[in-house]
N, C-alpha and C. Protein backbone atom coordinates (compact mmCIF):
# COMPACT_ATOMS: atom_id res chain seq x y z
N UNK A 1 -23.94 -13.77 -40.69
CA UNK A 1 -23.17 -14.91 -40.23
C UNK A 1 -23.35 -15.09 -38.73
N UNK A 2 -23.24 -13.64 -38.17
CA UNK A 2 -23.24 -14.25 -36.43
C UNK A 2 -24.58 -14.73 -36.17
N UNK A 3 -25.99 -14.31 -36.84
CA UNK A 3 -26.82 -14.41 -36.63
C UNK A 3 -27.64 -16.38 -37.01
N UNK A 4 -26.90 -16.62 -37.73
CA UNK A 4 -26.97 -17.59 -38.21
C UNK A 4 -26.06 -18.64 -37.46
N UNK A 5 -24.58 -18.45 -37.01
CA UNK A 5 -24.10 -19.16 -35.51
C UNK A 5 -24.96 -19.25 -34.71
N UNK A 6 -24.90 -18.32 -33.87
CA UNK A 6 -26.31 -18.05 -32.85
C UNK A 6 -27.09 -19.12 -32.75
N UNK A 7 -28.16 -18.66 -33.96
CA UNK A 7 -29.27 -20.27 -34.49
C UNK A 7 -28.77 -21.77 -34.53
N UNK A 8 -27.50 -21.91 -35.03
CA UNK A 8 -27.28 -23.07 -34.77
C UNK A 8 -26.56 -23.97 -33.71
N UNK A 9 -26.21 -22.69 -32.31
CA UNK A 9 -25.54 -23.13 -31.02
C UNK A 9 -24.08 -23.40 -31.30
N UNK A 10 -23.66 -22.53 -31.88
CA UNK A 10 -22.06 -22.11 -32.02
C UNK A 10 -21.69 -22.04 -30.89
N UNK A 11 -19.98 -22.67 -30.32
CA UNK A 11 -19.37 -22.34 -29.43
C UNK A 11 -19.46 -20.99 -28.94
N UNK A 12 -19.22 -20.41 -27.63
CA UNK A 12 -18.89 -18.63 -27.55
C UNK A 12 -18.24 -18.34 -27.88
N UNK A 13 -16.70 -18.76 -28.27
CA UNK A 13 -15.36 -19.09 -28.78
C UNK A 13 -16.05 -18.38 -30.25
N UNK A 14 -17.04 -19.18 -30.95
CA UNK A 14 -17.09 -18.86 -32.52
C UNK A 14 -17.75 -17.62 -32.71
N UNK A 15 -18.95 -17.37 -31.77
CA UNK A 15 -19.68 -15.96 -31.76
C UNK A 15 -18.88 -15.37 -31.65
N UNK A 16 -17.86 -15.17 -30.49
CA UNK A 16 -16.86 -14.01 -30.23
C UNK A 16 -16.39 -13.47 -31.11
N UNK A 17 -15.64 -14.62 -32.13
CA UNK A 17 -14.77 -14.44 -33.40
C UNK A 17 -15.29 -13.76 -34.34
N UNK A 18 -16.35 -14.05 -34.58
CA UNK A 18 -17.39 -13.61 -35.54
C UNK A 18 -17.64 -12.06 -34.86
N UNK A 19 -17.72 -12.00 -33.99
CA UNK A 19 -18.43 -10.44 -33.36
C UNK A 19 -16.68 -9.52 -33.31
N UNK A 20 -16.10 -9.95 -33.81
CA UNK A 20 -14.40 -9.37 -33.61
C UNK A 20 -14.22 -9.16 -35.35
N UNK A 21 -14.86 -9.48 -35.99
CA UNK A 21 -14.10 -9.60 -37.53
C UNK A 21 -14.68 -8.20 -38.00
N UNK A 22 -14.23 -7.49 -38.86
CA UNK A 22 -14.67 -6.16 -39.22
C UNK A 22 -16.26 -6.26 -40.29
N UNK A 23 -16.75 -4.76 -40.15
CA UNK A 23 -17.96 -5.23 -40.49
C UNK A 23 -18.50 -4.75 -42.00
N UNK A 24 -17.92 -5.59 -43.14
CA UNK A 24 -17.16 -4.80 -44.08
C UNK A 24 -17.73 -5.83 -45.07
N UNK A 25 -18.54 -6.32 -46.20
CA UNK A 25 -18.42 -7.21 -47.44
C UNK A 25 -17.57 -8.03 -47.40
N UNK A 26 -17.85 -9.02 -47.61
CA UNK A 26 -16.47 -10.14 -47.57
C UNK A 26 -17.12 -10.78 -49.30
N UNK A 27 -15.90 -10.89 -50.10
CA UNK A 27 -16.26 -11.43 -51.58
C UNK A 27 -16.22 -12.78 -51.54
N UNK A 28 -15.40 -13.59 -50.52
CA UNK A 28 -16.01 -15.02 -50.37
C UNK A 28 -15.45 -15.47 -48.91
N UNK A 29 -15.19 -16.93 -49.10
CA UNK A 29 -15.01 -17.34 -48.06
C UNK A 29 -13.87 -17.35 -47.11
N UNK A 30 -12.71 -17.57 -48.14
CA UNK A 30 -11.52 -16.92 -47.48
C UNK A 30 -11.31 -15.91 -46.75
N UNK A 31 -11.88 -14.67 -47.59
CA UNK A 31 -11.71 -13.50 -47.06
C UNK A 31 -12.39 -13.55 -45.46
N UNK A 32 -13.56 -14.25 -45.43
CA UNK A 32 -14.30 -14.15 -43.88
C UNK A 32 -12.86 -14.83 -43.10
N UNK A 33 -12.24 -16.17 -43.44
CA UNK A 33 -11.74 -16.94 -42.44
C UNK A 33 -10.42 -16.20 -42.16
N UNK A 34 -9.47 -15.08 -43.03
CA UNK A 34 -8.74 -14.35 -42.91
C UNK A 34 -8.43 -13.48 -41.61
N UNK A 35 -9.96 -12.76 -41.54
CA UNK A 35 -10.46 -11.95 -40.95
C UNK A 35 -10.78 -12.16 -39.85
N UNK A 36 -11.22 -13.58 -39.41
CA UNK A 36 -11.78 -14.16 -37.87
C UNK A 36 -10.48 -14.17 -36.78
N UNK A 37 -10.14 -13.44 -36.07
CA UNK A 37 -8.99 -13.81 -35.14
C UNK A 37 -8.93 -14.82 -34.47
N UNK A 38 -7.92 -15.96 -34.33
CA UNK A 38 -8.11 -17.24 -33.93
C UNK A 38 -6.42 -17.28 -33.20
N UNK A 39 -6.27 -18.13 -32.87
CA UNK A 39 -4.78 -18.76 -32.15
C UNK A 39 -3.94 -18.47 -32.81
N UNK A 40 -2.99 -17.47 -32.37
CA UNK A 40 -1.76 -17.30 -32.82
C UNK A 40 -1.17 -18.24 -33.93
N UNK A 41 -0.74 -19.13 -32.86
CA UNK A 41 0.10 -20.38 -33.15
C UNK A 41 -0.54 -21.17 -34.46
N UNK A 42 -1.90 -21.52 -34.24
CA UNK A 42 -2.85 -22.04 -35.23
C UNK A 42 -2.39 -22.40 -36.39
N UNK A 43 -1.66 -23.43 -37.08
CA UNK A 43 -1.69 -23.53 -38.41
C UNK A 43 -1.01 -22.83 -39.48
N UNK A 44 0.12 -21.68 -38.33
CA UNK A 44 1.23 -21.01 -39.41
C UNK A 44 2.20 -21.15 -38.63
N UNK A 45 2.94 -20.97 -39.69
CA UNK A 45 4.47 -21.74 -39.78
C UNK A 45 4.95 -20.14 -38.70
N UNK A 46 5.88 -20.00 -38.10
CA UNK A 46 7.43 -18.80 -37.47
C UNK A 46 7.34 -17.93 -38.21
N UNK A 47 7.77 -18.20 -39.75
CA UNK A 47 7.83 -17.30 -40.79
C UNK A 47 6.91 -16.32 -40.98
N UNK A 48 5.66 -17.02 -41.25
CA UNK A 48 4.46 -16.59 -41.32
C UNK A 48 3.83 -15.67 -40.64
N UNK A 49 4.34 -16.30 -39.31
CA UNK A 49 3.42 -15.36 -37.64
C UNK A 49 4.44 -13.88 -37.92
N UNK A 50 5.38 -14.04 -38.08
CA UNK A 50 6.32 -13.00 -38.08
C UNK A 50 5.90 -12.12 -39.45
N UNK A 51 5.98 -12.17 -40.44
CA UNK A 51 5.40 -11.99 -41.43
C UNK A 51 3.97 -10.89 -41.14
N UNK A 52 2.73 -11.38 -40.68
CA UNK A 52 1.61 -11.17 -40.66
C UNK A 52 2.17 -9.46 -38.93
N UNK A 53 2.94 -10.30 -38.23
CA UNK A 53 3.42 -9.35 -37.09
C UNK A 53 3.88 -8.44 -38.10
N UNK A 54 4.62 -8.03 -38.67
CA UNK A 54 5.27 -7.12 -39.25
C UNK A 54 4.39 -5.87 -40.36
N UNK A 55 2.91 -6.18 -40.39
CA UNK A 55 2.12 -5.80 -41.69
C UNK A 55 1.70 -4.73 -40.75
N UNK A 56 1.33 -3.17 -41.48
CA UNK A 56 1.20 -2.45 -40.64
C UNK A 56 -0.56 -2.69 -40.42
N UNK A 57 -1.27 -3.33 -40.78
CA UNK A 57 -2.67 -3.03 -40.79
C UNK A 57 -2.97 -3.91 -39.23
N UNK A 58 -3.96 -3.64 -38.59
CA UNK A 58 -4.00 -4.05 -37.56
C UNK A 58 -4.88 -5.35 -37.34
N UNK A 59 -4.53 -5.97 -36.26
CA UNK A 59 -5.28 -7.51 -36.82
C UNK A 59 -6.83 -7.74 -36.96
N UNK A 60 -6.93 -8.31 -37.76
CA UNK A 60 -9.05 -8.38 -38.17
C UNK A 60 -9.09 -7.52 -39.30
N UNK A 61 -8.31 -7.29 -39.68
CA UNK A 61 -8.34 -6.53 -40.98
C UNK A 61 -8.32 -7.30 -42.44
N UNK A 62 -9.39 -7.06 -42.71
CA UNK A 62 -9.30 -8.56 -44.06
C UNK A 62 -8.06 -7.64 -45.41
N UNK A 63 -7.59 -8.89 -46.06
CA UNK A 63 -6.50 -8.46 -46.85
C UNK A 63 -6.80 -7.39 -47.83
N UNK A 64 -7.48 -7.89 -48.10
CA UNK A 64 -8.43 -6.79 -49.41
C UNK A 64 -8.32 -5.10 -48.95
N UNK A 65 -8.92 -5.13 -47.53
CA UNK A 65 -8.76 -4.02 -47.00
C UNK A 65 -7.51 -3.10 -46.54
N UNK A 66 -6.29 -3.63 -46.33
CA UNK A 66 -5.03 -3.49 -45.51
C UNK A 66 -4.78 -2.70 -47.06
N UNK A 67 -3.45 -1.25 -46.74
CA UNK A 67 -2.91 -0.50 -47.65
C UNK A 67 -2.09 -1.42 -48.08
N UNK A 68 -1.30 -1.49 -49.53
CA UNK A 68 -0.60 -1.88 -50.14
C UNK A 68 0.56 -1.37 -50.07
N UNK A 69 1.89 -3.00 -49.45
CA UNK A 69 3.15 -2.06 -48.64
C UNK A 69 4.22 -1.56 -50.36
């Protein structure tokens, strides 16, 4: 994937993200966009941010991977 950004003149913003996500099989696409660390704020609700704050796995950790609470 990063290699393929790269080639097509991805923001540094998107390489970064991509070079931050763990380096682990991803089974589709979700799981990659899970995994990309992006803006806090971004597109989740209070609940949510708090929620995801509270999970003990640490962030960039795709779900699949994180222990089961």
């Amino acid at each position: 994937m990063l290699v393929a950004a790269e080639r097509a003149g991805a923001p540094d913003a998107v390489v970064r993200s991509l070079r931050a996500i763990p380096p682990v099989e991803y089974r589709n696409r979700a799981e990659v966009m899970r995994s990309v660390p992006g803006d806090p704020g971004a597109g989740r609700s209070a609940s949510r941010a708090a929620e995801q704050a509270r999970t003990r796995a640490p962030s960039g950790v795709a779900e699949h991977m994180r222990e089961p609470r």
